[in-house]
PDB file of N, CA and C in Angstrom:
ATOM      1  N   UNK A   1      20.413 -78.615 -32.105  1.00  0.00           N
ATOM      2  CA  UNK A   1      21.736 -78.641 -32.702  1.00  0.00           C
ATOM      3  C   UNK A   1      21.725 -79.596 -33.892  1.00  0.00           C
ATOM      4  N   UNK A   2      22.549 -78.927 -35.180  1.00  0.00           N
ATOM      5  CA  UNK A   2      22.137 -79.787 -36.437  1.00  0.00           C
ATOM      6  C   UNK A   2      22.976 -81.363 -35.962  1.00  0.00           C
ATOM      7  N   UNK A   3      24.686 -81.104 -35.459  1.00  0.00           N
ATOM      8  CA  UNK A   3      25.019 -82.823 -35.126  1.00  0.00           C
ATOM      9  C   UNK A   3      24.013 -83.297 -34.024  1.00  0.00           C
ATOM     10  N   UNK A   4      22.891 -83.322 -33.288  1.00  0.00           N
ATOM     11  CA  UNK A   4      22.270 -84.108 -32.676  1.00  0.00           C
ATOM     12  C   UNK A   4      21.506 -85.075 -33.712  1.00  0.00           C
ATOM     13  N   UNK A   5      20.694 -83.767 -34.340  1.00  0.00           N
ATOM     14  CA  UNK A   5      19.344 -84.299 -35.530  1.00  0.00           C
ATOM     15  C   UNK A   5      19.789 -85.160 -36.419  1.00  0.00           C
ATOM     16  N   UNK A   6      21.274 -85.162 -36.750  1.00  0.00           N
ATOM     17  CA  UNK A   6      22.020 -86.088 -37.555  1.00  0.00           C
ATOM     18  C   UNK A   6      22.584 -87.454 -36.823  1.00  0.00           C
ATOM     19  N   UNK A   7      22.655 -87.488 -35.992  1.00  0.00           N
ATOM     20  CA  UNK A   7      22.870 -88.445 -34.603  1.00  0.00           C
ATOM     21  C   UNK A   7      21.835 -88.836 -34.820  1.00  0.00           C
ATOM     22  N   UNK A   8      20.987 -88.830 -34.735  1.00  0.00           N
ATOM     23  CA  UNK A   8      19.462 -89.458 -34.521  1.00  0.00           C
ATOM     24  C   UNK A   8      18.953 -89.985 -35.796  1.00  0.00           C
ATOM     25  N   UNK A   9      19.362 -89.312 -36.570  1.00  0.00           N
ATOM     26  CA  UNK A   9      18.138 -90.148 -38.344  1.00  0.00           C
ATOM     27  C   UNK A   9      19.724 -90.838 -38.704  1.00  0.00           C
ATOM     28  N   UNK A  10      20.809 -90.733 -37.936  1.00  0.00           N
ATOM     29  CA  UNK A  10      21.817 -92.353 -38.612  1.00  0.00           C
ATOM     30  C   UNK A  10      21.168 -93.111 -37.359  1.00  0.00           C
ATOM     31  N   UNK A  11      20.752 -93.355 -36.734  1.00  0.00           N
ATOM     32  CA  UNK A  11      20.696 -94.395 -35.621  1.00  0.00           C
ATOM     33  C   UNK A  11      22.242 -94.598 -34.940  1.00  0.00           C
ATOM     34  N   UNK A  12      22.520 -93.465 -34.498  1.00  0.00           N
ATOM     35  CA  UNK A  12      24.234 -93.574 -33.975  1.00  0.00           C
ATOM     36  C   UNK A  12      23.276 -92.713 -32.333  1.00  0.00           C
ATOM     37  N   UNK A  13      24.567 -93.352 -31.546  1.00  0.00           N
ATOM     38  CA  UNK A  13      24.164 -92.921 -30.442  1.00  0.00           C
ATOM     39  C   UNK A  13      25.390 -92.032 -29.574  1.00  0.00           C
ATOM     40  N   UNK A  14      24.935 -90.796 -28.993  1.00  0.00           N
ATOM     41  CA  UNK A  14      26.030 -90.151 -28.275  1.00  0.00           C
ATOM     42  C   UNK A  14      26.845 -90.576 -27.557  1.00  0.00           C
ATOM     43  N   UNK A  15      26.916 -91.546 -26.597  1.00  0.00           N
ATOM     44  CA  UNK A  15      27.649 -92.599 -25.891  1.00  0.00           C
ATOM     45  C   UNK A  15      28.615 -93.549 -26.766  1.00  0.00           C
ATOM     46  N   UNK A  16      28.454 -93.675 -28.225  1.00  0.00           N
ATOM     47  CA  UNK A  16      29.099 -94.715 -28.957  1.00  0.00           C
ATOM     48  C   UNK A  16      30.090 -93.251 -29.756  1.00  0.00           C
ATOM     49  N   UNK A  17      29.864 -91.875 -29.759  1.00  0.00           N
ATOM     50  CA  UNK A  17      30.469 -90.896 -30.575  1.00  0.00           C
ATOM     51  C   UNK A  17      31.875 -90.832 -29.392  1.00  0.00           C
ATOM     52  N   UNK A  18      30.997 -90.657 -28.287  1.00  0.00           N
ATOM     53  CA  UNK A  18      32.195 -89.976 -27.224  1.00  0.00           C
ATOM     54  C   UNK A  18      33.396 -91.075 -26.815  1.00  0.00           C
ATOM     55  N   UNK A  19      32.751 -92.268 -27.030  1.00  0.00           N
ATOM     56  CA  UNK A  19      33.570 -93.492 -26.391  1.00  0.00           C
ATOM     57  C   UNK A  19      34.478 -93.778 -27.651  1.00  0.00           C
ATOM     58  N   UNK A  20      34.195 -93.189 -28.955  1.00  0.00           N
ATOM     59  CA  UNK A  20      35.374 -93.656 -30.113  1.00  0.00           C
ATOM     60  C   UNK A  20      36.011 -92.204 -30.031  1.00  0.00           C
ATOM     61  N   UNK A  21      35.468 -90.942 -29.586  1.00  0.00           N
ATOM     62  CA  UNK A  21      36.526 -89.917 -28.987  1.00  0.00           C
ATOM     63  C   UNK A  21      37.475 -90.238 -28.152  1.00  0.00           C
ATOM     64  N   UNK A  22      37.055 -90.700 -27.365  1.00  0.00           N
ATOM     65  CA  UNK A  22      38.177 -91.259 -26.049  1.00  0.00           C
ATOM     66  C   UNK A  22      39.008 -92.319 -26.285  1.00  0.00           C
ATOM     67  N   UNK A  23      38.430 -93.597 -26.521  1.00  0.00           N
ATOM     68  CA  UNK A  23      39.227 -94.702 -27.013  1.00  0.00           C
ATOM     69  C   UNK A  23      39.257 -94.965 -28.003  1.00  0.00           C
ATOM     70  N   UNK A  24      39.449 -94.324 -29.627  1.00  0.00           N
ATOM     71  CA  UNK A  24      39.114 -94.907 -30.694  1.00  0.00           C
ATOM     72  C   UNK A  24      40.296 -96.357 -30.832  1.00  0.00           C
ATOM     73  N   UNK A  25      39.518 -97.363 -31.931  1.00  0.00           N
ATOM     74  CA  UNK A  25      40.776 -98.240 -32.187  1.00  0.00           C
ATOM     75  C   UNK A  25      41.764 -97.948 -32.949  1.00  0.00           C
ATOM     76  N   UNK A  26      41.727 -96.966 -33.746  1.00  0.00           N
ATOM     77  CA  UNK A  26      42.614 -96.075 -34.375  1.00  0.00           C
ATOM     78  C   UNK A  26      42.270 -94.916 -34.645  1.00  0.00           C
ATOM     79  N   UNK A  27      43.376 -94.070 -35.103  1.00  0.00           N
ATOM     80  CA  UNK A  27      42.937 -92.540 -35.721  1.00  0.00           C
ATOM     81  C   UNK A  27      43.781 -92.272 -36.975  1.00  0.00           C
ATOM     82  N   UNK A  28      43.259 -91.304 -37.730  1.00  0.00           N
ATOM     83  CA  UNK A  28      43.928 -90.488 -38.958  1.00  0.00           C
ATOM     84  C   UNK A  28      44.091 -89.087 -39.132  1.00  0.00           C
ATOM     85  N   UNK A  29      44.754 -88.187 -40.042  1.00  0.00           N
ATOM     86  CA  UNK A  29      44.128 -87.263 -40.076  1.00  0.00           C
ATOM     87  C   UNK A  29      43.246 -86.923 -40.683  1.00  0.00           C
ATOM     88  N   UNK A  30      42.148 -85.806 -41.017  1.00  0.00           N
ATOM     89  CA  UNK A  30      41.719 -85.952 -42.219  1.00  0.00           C
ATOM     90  C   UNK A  30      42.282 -84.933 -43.195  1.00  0.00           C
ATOM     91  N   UNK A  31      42.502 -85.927 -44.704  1.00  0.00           N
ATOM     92  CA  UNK A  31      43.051 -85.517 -45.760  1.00  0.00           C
ATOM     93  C   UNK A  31      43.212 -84.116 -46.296  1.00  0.00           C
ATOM     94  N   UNK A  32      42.138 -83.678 -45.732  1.00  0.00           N
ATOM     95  CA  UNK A  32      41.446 -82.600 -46.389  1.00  0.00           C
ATOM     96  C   UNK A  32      41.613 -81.119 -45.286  1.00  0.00           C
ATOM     97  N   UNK A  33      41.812 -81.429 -44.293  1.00  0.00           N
ATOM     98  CA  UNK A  33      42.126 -80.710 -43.309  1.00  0.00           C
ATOM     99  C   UNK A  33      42.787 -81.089 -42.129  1.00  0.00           C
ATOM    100  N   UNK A  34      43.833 -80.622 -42.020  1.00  0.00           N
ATOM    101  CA  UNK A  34      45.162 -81.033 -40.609  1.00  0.00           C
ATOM    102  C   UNK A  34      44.388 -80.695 -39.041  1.00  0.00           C
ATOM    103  N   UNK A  35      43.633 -79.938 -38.789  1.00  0.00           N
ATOM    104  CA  UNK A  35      43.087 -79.480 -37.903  1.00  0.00           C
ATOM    105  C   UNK A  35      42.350 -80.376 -37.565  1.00  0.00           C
ATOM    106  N   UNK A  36      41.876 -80.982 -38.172  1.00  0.00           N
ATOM    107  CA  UNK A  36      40.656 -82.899 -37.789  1.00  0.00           C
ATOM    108  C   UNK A  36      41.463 -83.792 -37.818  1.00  0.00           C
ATOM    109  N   UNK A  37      40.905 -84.110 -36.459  1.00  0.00           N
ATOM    110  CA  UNK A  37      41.570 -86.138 -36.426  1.00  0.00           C
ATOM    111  C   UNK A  37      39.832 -87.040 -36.963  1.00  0.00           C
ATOM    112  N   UNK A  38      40.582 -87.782 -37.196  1.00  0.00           N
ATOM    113  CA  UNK A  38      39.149 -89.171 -37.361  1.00  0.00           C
ATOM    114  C   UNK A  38      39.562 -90.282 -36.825  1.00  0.00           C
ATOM    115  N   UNK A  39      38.388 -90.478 -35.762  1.00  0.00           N
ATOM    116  CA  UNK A  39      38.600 -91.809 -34.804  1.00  0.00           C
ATOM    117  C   UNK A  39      37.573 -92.679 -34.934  1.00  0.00           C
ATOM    118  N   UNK A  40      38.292 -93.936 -34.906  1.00  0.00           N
ATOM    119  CA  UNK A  40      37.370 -95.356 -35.849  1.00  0.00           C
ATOM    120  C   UNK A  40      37.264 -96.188 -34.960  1.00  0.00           C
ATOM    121  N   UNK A  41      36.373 -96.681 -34.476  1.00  0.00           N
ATOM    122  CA  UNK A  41      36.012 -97.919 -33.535  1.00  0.00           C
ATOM    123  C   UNK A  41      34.693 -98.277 -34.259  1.00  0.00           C
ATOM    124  N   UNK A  42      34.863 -99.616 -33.689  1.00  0.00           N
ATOM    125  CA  UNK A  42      33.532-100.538 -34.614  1.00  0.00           C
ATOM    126  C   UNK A  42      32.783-100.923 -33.319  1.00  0.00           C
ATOM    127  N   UNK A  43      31.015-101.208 -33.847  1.00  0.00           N
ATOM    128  CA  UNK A  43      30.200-100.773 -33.063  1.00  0.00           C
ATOM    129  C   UNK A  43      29.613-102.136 -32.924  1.00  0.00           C
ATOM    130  N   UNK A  44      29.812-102.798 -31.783  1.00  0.00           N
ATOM    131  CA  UNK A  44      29.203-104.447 -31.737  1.00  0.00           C
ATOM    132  C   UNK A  44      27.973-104.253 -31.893  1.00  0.00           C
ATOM    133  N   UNK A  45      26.882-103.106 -31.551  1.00  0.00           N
ATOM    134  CA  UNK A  45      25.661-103.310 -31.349  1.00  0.00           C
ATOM    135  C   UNK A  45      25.065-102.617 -32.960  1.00  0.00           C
ATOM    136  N   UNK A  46      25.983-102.885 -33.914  1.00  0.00           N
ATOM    137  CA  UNK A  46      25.961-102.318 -35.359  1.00  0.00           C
ATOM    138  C   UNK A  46      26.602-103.679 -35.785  1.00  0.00           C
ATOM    139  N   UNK A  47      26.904-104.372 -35.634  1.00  0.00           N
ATOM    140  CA  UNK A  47      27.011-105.565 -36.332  1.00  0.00           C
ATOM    141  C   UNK A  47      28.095-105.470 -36.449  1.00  0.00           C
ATOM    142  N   UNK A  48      29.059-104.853 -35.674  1.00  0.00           N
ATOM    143  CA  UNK A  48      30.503-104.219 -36.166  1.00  0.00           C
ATOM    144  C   UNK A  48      30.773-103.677 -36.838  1.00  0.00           C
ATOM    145  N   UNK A  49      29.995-102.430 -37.637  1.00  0.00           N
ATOM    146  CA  UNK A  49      30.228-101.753 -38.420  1.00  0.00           C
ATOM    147  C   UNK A  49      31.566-100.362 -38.006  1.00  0.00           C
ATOM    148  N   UNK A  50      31.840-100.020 -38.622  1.00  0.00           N
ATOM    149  CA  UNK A  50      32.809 -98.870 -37.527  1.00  0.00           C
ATOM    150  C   UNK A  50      32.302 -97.532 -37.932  1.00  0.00           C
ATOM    151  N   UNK A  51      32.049 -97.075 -36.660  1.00  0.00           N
ATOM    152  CA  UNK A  51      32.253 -95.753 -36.702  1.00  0.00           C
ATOM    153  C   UNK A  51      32.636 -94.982 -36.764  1.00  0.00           C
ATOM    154  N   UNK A  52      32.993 -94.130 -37.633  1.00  0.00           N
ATOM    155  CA  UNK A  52      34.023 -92.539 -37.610  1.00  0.00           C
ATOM    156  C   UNK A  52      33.113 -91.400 -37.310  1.00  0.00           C
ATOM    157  N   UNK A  53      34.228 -91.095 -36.511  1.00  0.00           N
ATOM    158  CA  UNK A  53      34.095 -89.511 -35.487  1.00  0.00           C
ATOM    159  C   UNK A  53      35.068 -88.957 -36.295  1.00  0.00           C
ATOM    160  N   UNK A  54      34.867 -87.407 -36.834  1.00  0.00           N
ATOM    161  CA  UNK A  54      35.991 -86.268 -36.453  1.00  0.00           C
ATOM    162  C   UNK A  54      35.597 -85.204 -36.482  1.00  0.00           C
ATOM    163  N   UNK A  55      36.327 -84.821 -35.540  1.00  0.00           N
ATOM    164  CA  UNK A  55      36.927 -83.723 -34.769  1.00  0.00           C
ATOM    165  C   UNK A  55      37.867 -83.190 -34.516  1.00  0.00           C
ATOM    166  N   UNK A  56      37.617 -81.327 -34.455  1.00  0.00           N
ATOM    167  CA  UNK A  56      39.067 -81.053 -34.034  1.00  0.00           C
ATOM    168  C   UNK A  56      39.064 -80.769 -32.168  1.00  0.00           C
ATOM    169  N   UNK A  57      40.238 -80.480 -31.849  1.00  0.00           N
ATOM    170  CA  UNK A  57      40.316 -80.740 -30.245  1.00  0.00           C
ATOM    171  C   UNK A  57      41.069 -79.274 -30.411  1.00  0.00           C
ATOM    172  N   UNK A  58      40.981 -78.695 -28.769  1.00  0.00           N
ATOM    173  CA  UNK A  58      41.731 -77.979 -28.943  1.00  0.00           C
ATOM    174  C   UNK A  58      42.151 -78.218 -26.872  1.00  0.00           C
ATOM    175  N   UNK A  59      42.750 -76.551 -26.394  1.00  0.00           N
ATOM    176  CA  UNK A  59      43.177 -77.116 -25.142  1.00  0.00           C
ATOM    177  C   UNK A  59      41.684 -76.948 -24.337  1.00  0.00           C
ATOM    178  N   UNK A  60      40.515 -76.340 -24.735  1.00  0.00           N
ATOM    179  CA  UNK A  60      39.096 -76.102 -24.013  1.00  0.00           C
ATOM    180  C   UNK A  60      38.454 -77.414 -24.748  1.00  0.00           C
ATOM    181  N   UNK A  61      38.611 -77.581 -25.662  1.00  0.00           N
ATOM    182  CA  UNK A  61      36.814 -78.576 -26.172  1.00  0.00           C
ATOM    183  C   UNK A  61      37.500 -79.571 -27.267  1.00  0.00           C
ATOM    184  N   UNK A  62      36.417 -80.637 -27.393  1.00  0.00           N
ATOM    185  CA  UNK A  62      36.415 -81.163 -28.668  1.00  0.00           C
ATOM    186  C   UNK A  62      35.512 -81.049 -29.454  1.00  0.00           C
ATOM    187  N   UNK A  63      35.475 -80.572 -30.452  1.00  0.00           N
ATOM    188  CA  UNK A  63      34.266 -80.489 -31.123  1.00  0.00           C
ATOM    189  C   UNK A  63      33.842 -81.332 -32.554  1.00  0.00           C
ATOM    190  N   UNK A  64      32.754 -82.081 -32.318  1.00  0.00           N
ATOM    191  CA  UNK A  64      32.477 -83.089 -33.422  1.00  0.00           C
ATOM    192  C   UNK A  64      32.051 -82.487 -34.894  1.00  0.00           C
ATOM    193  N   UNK A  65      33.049 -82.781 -35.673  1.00  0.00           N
ATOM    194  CA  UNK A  65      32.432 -81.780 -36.712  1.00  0.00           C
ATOM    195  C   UNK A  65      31.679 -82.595 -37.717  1.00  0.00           C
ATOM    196  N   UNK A  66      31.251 -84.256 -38.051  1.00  0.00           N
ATOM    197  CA  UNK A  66      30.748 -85.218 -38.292  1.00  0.00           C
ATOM    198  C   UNK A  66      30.770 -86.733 -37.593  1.00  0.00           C
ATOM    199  N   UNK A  67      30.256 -87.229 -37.663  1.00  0.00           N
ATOM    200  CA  UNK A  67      29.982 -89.204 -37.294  1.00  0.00           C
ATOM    201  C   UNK A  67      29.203 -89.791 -38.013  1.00  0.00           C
ATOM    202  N   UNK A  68      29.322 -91.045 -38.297  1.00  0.00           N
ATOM    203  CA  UNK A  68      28.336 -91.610 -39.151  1.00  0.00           C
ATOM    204  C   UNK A  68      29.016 -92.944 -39.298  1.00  0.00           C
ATOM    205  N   UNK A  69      28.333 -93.998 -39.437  1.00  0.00           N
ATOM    206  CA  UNK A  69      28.961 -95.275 -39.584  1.00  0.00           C
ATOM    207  C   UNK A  69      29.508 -95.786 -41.196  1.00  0.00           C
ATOM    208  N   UNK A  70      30.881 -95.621 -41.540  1.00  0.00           N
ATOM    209  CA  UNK A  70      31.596 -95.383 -42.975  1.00  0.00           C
ATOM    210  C   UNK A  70      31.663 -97.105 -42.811  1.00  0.00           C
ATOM    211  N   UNK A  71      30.816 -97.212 -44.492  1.00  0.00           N
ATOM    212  CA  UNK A  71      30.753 -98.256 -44.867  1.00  0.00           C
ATOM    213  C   UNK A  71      31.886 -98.887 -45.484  1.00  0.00           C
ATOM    214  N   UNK A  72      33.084 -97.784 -46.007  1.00  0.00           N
ATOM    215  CA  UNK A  72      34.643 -97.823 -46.393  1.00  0.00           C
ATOM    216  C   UNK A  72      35.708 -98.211 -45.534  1.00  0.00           C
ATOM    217  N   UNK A  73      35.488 -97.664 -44.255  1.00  0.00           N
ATOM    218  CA  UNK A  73      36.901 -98.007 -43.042  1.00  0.00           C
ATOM    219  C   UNK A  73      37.367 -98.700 -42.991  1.00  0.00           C
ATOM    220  N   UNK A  74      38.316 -99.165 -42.937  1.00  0.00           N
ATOM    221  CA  UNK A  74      38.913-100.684 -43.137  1.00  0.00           C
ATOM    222  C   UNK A  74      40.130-100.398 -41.901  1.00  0.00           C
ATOM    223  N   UNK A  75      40.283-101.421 -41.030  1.00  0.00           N
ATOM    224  CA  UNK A  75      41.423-100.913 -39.524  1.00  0.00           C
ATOM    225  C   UNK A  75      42.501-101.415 -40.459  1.00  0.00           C
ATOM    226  N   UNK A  76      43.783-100.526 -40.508  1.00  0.00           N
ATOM    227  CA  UNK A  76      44.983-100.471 -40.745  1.00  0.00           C
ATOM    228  C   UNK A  76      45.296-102.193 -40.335  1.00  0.00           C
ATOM    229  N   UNK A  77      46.711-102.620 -41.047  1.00  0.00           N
ATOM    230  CA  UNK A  77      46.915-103.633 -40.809  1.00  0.00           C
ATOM    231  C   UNK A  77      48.176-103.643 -39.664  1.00  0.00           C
TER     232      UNK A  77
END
């Protein structure tokens, strides 16, 4: 699967994708499409960098449609 192979050459790990699915510290939509949320939690074992997930959800699945650790995120004030 191409999001695994991309999981793997960022050094992001599936356990850190699913756990900012579930609990992110915040979310948005994305700009560009209403159908994606993006969920941001920062990654202690990344130096705290944060991670963004998005995905759209529906009532069967969530499906990750990118992740990658955004060097831009900044948590809302």
């Amino acid at each position: 699967m191409h999001a695994e192979t991309v999981i793997l050459q960022r050094e992001s790990s599936k356990g850190w994708i699913e756990e900012t699915m579930r609990t992110p510290e915040w979310t948005e939509p994305d700009p560009r499409d209403p159908a994606v949320r993006r969920c941001f939690r920062a990654i202690p074992m990344r130096d705290g960098r944060i991670l963004r997930v998005a995905c759209v959800e529906d009532d069967v699945e969530c499906r990750v449609v990118s992740a990658f650790l955004d060097r831009d995120a900044r948590k809302p004030a």
